[in-house]
C-alpha atoms as a PDB file:
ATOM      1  CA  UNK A   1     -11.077  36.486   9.391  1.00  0.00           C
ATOM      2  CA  UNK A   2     -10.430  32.912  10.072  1.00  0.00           C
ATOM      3  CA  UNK A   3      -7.786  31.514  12.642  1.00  0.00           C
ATOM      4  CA  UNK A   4      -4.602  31.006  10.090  1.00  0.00           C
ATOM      5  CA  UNK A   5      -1.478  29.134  10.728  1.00  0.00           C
ATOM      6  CA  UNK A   6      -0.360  32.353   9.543  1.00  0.00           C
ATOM      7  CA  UNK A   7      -2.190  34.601  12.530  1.00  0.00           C
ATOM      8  CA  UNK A   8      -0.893  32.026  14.414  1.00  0.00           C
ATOM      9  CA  UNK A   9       3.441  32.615  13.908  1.00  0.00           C
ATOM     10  CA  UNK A  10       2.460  36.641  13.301  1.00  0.00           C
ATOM     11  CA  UNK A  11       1.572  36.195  17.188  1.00  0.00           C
ATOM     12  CA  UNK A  12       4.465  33.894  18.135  1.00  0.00           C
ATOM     13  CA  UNK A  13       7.042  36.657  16.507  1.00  0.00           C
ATOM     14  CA  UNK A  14       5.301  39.464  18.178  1.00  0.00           C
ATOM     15  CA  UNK A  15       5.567  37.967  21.440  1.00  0.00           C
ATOM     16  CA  UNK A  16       8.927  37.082  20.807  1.00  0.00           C
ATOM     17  CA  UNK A  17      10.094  41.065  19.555  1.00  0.00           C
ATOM     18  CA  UNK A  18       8.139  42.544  22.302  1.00  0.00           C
ATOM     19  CA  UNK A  19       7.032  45.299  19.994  1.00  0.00           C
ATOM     20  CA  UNK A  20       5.053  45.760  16.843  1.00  0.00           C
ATOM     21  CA  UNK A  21       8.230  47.661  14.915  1.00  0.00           C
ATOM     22  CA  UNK A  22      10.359  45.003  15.573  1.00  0.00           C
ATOM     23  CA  UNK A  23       8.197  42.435  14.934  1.00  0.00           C
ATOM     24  CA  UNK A  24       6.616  43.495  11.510  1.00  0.00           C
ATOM     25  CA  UNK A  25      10.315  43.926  10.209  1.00  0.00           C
ATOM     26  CA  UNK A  26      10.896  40.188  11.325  1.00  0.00           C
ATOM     27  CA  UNK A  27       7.990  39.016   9.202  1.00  0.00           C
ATOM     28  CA  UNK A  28       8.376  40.986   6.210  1.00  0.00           C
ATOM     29  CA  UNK A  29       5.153  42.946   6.311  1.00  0.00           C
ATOM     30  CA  UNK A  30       4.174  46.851   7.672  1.00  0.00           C
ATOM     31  CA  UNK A  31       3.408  47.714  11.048  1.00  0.00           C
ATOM     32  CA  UNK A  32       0.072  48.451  10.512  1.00  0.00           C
ATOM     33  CA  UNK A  33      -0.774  45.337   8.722  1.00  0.00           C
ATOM     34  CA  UNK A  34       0.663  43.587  11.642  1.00  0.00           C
ATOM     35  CA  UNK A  35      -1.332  45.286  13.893  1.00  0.00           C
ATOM     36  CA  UNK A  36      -4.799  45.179  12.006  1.00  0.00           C
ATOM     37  CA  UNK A  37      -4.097  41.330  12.365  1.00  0.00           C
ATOM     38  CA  UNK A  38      -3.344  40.788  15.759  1.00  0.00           C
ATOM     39  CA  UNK A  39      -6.436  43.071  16.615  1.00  0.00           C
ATOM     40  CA  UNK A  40      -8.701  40.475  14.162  1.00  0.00           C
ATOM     41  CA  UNK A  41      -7.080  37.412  15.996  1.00  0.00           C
ATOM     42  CA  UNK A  42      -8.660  39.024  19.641  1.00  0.00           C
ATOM     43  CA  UNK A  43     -11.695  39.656  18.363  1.00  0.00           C
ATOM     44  CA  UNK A  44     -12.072  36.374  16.643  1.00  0.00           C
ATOM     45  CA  UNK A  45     -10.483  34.639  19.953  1.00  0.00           C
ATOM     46  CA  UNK A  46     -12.512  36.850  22.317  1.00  0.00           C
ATOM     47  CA  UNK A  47      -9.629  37.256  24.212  1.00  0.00           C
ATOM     48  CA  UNK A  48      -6.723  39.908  25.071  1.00  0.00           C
ATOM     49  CA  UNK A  49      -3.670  38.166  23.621  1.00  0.00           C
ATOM     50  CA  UNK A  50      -1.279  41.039  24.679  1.00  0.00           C
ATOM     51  CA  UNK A  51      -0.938  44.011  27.311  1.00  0.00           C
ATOM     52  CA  UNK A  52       0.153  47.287  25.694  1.00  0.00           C
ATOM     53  CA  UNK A  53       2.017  49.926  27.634  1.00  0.00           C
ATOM     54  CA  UNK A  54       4.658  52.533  26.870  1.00  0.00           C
ATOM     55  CA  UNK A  55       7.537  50.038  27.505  1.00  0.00           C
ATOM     56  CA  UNK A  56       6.335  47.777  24.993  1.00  0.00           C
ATOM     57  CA  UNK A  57       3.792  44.791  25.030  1.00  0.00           C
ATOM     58  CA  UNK A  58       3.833  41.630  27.027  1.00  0.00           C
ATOM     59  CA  UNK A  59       1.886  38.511  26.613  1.00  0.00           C
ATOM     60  CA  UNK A  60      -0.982  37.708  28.625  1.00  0.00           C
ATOM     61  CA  UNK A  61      -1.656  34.195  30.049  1.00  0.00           C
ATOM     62  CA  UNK A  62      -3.992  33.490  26.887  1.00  0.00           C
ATOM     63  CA  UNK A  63      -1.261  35.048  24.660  1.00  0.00           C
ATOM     64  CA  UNK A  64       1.202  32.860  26.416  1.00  0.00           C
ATOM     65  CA  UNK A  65      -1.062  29.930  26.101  1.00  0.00           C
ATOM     66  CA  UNK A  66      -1.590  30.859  22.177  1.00  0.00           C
ATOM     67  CA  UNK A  67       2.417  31.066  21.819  1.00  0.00           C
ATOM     68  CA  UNK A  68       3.293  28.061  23.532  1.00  0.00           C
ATOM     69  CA  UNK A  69       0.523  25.587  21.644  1.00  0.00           C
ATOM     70  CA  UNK A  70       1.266  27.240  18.704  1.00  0.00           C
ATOM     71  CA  UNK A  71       5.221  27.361  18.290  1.00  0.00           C
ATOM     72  CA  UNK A  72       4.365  23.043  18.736  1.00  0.00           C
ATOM     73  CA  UNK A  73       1.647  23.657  15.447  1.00  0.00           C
ATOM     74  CA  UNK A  74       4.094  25.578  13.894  1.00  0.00           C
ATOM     75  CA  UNK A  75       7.059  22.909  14.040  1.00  0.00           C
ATOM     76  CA  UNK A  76       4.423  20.289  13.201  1.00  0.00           C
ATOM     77  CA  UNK A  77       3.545  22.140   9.648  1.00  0.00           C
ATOM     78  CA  UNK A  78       7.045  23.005   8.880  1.00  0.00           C
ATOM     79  CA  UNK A  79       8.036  18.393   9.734  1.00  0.00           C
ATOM     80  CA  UNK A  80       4.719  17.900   7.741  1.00  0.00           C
ATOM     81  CA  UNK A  81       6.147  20.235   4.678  1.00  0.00           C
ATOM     82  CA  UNK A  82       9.204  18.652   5.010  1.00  0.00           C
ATOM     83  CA  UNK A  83       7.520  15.093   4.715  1.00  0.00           C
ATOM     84  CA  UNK A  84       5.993  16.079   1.938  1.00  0.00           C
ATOM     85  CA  UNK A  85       8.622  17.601   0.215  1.00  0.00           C
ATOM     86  CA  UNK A  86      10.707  14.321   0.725  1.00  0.00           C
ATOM     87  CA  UNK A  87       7.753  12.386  -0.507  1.00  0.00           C
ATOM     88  CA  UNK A  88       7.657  14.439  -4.054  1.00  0.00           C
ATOM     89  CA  UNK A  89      11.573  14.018  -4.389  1.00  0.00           C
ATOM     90  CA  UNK A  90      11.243   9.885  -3.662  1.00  0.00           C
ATOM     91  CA  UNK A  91      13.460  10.310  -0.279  1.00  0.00           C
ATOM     92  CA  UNK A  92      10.608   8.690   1.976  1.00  0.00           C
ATOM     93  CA  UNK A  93       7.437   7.782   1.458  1.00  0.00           C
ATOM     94  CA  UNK A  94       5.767   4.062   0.884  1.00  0.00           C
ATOM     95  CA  UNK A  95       5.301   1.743  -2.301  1.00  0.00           C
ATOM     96  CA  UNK A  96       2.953  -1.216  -1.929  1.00  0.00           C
ATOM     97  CA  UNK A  97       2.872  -4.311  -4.688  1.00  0.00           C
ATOM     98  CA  UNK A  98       1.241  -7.171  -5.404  1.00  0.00           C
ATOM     99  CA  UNK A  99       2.663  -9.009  -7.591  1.00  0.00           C
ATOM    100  CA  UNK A 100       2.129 -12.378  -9.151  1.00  0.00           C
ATOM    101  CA  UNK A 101       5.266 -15.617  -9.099  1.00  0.00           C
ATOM    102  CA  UNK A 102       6.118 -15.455 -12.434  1.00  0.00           C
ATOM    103  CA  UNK A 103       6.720 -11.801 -12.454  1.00  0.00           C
ATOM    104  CA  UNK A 104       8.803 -11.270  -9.160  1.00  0.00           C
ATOM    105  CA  UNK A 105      12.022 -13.321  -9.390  1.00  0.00           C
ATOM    106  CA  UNK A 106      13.576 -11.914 -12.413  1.00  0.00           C
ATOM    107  CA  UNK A 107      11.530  -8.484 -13.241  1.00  0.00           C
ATOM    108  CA  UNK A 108       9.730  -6.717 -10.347  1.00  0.00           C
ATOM    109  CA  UNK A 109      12.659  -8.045  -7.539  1.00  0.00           C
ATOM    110  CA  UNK A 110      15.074  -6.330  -9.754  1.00  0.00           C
ATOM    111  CA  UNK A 111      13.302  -3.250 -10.353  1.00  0.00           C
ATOM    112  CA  UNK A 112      12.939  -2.954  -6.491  1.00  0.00           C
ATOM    113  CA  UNK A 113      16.956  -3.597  -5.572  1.00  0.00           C
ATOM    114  CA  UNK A 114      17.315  -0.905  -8.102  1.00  0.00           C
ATOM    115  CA  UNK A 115      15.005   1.896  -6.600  1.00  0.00           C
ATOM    116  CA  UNK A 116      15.489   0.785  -3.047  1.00  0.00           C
ATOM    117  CA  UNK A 117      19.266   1.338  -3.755  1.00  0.00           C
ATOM    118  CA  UNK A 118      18.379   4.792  -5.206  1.00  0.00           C
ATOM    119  CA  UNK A 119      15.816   5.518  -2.545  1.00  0.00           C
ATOM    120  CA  UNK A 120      17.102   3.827   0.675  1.00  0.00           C
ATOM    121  CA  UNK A 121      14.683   5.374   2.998  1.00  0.00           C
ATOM    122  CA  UNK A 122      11.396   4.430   1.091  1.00  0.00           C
ATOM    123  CA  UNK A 123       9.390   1.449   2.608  1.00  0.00           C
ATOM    124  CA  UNK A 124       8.436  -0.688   0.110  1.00  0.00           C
ATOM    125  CA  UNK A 125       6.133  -3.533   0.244  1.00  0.00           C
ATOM    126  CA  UNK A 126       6.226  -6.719  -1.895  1.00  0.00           C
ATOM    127  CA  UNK A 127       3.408  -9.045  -1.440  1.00  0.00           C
ATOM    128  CA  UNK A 128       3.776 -11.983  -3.610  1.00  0.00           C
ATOM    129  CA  UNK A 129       0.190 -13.709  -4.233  1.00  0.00           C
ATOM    130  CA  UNK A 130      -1.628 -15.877  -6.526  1.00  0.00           C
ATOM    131  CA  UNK A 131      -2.216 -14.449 -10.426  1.00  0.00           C
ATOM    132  CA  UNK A 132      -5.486 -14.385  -9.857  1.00  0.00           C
ATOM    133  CA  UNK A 133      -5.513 -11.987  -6.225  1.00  0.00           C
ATOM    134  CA  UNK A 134      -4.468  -9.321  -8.210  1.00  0.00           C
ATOM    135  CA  UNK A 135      -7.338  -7.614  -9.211  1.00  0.00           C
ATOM    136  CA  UNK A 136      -8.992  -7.793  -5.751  1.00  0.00           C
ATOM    137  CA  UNK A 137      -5.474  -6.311  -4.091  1.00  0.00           C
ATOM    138  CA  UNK A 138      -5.308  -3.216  -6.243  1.00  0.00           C
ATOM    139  CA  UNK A 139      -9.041  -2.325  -6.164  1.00  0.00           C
ATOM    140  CA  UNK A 140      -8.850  -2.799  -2.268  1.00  0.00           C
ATOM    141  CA  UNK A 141      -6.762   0.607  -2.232  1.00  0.00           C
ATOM    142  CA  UNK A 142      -4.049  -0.849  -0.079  1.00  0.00           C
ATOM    143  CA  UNK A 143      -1.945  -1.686  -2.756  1.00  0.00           C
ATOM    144  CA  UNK A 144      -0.520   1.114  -5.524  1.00  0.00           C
ATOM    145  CA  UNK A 145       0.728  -1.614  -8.109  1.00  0.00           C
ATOM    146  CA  UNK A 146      -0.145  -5.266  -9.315  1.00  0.00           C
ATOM    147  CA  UNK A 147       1.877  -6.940 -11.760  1.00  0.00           C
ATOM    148  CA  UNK A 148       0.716 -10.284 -12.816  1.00  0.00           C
ATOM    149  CA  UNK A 149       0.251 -12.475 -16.308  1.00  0.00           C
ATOM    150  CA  UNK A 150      -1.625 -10.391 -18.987  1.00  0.00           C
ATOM    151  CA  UNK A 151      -4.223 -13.308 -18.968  1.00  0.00           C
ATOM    152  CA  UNK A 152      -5.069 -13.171 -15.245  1.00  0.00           C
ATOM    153  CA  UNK A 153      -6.202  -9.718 -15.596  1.00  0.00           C
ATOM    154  CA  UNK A 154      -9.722  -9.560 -16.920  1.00  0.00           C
ATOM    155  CA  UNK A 155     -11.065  -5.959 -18.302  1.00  0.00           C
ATOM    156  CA  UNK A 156     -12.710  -3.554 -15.309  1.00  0.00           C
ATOM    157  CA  UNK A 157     -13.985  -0.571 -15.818  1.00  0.00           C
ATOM    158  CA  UNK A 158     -11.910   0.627 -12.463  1.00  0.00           C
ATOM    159  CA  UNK A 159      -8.674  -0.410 -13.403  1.00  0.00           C
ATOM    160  CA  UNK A 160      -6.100   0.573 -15.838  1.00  0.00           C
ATOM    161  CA  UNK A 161      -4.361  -2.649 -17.258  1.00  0.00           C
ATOM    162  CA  UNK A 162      -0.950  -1.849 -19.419  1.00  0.00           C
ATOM    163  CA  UNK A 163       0.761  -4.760 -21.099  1.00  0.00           C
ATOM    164  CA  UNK A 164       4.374  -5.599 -21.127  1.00  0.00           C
ATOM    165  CA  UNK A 165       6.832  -7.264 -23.603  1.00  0.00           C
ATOM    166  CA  UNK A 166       5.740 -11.187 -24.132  1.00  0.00           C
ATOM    167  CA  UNK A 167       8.393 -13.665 -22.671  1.00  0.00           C
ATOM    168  CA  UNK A 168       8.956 -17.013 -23.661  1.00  0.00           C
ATOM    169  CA  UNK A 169       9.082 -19.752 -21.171  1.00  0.00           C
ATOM    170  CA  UNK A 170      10.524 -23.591 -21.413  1.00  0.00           C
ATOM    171  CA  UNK A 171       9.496 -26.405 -19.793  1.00  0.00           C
ATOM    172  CA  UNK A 172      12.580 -27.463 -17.608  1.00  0.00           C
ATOM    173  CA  UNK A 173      12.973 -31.132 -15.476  1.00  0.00           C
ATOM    174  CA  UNK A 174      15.035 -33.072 -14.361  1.00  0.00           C
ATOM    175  CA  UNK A 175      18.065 -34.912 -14.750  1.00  0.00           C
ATOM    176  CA  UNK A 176      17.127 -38.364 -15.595  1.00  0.00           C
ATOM    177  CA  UNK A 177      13.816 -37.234 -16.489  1.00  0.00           C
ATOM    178  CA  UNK A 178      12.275 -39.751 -19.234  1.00  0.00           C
ATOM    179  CA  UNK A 179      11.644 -36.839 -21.273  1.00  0.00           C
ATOM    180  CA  UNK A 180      15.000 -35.487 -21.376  1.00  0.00           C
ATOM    181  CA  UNK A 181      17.211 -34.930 -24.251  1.00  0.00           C
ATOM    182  CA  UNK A 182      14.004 -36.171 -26.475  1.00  0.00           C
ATOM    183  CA  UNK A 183      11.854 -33.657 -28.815  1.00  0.00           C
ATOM    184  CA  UNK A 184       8.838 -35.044 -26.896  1.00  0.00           C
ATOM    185  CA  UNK A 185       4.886 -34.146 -28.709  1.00  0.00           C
ATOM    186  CA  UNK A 186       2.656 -32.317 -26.552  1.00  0.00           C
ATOM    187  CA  UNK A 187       0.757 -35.426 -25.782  1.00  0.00           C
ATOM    188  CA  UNK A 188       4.052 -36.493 -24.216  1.00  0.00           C
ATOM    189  CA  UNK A 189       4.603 -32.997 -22.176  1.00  0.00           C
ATOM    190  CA  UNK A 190       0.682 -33.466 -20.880  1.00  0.00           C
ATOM    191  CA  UNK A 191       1.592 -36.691 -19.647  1.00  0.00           C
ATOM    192  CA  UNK A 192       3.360 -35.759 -16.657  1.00  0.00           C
ATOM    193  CA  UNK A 193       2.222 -33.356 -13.559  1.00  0.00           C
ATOM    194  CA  UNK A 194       2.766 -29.597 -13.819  1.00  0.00           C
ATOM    195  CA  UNK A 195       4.416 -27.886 -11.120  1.00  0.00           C
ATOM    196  CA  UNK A 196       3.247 -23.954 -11.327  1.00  0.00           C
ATOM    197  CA  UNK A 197       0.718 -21.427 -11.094  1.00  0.00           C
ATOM    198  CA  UNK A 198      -2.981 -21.316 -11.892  1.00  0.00           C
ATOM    199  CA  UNK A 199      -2.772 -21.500 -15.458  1.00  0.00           C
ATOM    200  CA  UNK A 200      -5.432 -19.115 -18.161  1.00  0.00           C
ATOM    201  CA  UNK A 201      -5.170 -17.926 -21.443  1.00  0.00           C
ATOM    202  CA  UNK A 202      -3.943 -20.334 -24.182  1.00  0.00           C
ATOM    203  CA  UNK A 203      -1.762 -22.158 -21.388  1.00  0.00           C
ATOM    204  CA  UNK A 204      -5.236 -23.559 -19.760  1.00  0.00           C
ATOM    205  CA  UNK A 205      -6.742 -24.405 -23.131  1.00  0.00           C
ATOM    206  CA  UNK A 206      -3.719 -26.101 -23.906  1.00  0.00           C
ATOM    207  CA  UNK A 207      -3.420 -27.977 -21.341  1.00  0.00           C
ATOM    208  CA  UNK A 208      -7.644 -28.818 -20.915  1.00  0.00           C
ATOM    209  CA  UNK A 209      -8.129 -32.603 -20.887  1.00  0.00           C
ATOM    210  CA  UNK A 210      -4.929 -33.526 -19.610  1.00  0.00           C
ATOM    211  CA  UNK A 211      -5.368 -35.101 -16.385  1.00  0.00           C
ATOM    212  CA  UNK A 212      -1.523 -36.020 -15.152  1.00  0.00           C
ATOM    213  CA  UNK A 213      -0.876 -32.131 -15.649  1.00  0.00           C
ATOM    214  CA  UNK A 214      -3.925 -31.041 -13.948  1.00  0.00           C
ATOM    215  CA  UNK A 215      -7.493 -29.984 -14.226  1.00  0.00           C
ATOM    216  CA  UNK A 216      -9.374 -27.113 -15.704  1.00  0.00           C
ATOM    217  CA  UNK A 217     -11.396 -25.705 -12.628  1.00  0.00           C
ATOM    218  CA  UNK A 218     -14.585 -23.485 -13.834  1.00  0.00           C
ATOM    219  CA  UNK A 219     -14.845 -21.418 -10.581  1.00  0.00           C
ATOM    220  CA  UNK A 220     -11.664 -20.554 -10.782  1.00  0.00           C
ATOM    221  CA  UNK A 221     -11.882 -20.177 -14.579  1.00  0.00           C
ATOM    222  CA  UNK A 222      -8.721 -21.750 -15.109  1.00  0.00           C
ATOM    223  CA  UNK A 223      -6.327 -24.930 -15.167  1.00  0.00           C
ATOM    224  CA  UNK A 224      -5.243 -26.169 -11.933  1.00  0.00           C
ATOM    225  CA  UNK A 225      -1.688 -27.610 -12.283  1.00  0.00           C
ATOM    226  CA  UNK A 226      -1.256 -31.190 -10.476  1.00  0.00           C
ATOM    227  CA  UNK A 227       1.163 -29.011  -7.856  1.00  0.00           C
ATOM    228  CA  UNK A 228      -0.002 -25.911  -7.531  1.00  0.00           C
ATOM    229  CA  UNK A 229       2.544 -23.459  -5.506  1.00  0.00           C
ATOM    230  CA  UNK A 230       2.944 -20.006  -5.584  1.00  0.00           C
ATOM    231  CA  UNK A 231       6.374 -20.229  -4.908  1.00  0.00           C
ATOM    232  CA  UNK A 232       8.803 -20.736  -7.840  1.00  0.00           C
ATOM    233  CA  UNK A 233      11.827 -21.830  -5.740  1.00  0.00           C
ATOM    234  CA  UNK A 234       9.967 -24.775  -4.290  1.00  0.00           C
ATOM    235  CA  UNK A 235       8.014 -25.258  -7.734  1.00  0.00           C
ATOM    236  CA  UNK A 236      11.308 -26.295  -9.026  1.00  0.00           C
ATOM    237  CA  UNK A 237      12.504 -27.654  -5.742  1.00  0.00           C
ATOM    238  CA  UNK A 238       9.953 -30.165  -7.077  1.00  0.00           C
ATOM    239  CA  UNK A 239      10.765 -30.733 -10.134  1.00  0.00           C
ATOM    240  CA  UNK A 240      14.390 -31.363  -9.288  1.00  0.00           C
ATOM    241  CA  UNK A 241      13.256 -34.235  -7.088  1.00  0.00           C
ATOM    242  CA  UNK A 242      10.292 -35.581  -8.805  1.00  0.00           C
ATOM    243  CA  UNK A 243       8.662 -36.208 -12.913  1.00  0.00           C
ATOM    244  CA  UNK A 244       7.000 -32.699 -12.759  1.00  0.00           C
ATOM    245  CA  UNK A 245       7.740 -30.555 -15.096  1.00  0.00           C
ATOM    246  CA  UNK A 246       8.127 -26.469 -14.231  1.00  0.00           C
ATOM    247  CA  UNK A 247       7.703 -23.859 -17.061  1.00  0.00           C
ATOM    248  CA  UNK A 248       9.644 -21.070 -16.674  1.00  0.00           C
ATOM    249  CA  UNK A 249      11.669 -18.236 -18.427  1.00  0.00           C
ATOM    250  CA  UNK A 250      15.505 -18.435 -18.921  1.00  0.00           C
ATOM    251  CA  UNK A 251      16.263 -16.325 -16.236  1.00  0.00           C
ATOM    252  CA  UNK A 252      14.307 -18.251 -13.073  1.00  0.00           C
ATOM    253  CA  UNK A 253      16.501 -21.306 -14.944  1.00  0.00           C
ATOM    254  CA  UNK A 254      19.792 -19.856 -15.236  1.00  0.00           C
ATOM    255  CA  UNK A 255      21.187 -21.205 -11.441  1.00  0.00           C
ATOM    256  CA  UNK A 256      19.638 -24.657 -11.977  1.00  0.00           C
ATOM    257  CA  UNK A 257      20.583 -25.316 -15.584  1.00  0.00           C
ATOM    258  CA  UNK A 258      24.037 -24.050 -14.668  1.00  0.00           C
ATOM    259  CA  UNK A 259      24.236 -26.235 -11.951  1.00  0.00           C
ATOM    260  CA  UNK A 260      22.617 -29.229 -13.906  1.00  0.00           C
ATOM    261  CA  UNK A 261      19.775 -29.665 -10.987  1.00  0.00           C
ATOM    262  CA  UNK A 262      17.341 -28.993 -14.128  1.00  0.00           C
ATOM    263  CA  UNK A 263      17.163 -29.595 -18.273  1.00  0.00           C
ATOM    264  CA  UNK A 264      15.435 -27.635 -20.550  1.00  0.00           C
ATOM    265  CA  UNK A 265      13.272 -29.672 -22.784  1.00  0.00           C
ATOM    266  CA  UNK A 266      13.494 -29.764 -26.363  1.00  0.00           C
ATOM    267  CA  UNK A 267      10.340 -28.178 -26.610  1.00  0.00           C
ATOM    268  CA  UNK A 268       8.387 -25.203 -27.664  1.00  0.00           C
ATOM    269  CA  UNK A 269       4.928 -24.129 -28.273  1.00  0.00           C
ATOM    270  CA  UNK A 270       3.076 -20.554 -28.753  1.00  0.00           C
ATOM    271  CA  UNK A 271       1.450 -21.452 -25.186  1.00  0.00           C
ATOM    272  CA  UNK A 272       4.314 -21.327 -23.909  1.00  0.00           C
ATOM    273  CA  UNK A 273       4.532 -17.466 -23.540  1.00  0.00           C
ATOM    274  CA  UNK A 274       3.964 -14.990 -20.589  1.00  0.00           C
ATOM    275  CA  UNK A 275       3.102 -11.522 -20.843  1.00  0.00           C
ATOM    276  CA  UNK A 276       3.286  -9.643 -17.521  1.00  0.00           C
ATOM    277  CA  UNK A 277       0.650  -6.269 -17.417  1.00  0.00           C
ATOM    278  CA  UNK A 278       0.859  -4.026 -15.343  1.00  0.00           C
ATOM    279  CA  UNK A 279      -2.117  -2.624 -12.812  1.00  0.00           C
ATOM    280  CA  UNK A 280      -3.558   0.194 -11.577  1.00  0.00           C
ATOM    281  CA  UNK A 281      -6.673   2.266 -10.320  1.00  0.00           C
ATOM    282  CA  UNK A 282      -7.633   3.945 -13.531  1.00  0.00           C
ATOM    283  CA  UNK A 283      -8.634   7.506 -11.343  1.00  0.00           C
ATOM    284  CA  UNK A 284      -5.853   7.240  -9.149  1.00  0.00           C
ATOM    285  CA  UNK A 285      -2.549   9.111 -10.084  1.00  0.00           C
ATOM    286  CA  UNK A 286       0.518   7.477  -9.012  1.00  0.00           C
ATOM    287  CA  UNK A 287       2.981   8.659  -6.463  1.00  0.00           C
ATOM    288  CA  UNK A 288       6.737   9.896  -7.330  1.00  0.00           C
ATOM    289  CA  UNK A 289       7.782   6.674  -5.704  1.00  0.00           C
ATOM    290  CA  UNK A 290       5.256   4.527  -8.380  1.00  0.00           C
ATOM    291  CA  UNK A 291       6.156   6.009 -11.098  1.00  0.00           C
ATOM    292  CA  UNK A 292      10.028   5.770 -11.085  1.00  0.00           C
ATOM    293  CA  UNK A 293       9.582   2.199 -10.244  1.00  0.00           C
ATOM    294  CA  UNK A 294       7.435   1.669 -13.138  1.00  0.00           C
ATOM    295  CA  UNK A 295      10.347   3.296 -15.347  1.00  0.00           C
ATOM    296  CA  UNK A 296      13.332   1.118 -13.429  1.00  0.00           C
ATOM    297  CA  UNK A 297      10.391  -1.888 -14.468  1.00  0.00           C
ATOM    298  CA  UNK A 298      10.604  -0.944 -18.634  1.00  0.00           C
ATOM    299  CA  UNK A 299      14.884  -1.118 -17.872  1.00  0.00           C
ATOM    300  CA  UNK A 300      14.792  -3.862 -16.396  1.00  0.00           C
ATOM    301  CA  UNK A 301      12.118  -5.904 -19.165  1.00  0.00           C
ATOM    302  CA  UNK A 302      14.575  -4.410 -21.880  1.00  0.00           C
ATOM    303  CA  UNK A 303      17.467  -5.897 -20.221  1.00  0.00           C
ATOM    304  CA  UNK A 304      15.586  -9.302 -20.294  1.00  0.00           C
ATOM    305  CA  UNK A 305      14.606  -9.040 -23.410  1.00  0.00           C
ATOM    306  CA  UNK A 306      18.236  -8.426 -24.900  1.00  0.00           C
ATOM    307  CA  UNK A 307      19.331 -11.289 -22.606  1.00  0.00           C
ATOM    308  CA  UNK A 308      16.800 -13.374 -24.138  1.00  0.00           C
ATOM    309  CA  UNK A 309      17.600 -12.551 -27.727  1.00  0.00           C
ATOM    310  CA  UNK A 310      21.148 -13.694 -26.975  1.00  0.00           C
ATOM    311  CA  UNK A 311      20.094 -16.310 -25.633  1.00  0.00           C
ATOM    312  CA  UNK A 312      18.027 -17.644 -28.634  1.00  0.00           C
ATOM    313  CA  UNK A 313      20.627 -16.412 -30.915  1.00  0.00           C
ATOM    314  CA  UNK A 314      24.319 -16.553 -29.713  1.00  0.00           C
ATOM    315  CA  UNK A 315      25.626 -15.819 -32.583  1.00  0.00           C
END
């Protein structure tokens, strides 16, 4: 019979009771039954755990020893169900994601205020990196979630990449800008610097030969704006003090067109769309605290996407 957790608190009760009768009814279980195991435990020990006599039994100094380590293994186990328990139900626990610029200011930064007020004790880590770290952070293990641009994420047989609603984007400057309040060409857009992200997809191919804006970089695989930041509050810093232009959705706009630090150009083009994915280790199933941020996510896109709608359509 192997040393239980179980043998172990049968022992800690009995030396508690200071009798078998006393401490079987405790337990829940016969005399007997309590007594067959104690017996195993001192043969598999080695050792007398208990002195019998007609008064009743007393610990020895190994039974003592045995009661006193184990009452601490005891409490451990019962914190360490607890934990656990709290984990399932999204009390505590950890949530680490990397996420790319374009996705963190107005989807996965709301999605987190909204589990972080549900969940207040939950840790949560936000690391905000470049589109194309993604990959490399999930696969390393250490984080749960990526969430970058659809077109950053190429196929891998380890990872599970999920789609999300595509968003349109605007190219926004400043005020004063030449290009402002014009219906410039694309020629005319290419013209001046970009201020964003590594660009892929049919942004990069789009913008491919257009040196003011940037250069395509083949290591990278990708178009390397004239400023590239990873930071979308100093990317338009930027372009509210310079000729850059910053594309971005209607929501990373809405303080500085409000404010008239930027314009949106009169402008629009089917490269001008981002479409966030989410991902994951394909084998690796997803803690509570992952997967009810992952449904606060889907609110939170169909909020935007309503907002957007409006926003294209007032009427």
């Amino acid at each position: 019979m192997p040393i239980t957790l179980q043998l172990i608190e049968q022992a800690i009760v009995l030396g508690e009771a200071g009798n078998f009768a006393r401490a079987a009814e405790r337990l829940g279980i016969s005399q007997p039954t309590l007594s067959r195991n104690i017996a195993a435990l001192e043969t598999k020990l080695g050792l007398r755990l208990f002195d019998r006599g007609r008064g009743g039994l007393a610990p020895t100094v190994f039974g003592r020893t045995l009661i006193e380590r184990g009452n601490l293994l005891v409490r451990d186990a019962s914190a360490l169900r607890a934990e656990l328990q709290a984990l399932a139900g999204l009390d505590t626990g950890y949530l680490h994601i990397a996420a790319g610029p374009y996705v963190t200011d107005d989807l996965v930064g709301p999605a987190v205020a909204l589990l972080i007020n549900e969940r207040p004790r939950l840790r949560i880590r936000l690391n905000v990196v470049g589109p194309e770290e993604i990959e490399s952070h999930v696969l390393s293990g250490r984080y749960e979630l990526g969430l970058g641009g659809m077109e950053s994420q190429p196929p891998h047989e380890a990872l599970s990449i999920v789609p999300l609603r595509k968003r349109r984007l605007f190219m926004a400057c400043r005020v004063g800008h030449p290009l402002a309040g014009k219906r410039p060409t694309r020629a005319q857009i290419l013209a001046y610097p970009f201020v964003t992200v590594l660009l892929r997809g049919e942004s990069a191919r789009a913008a491919a030969g257009a040196s003011a804006a940037g250069a395509e970089d083949t290591i990278r695989k990708g178009f390397v704006p004239a400023i590239e930041v990873n930071s979308l509050d100093t990317a338009k810093l930027i372009a509210r003090r310079s000729d850059a232009l910053f594309p971005g959705s209607s929501p990373m706009l809405t303080k500085e067109l409000s404010n008239g630090q930027l314009v949106k150009l009169n402008y629009d083009s089917p490269e001008l769309r981002h479409r966030p994915a989410i991902v994951r280790l394909r084998n690796r199933s997803l803690s509570p605290a992952a997967l009810r941020f992952l449904e606060l996510l889907r609110t939170v896109e169909s909020e935007l996407a309503a907002a957007e709608r409006a926003d294209h359509d007032p009427n």
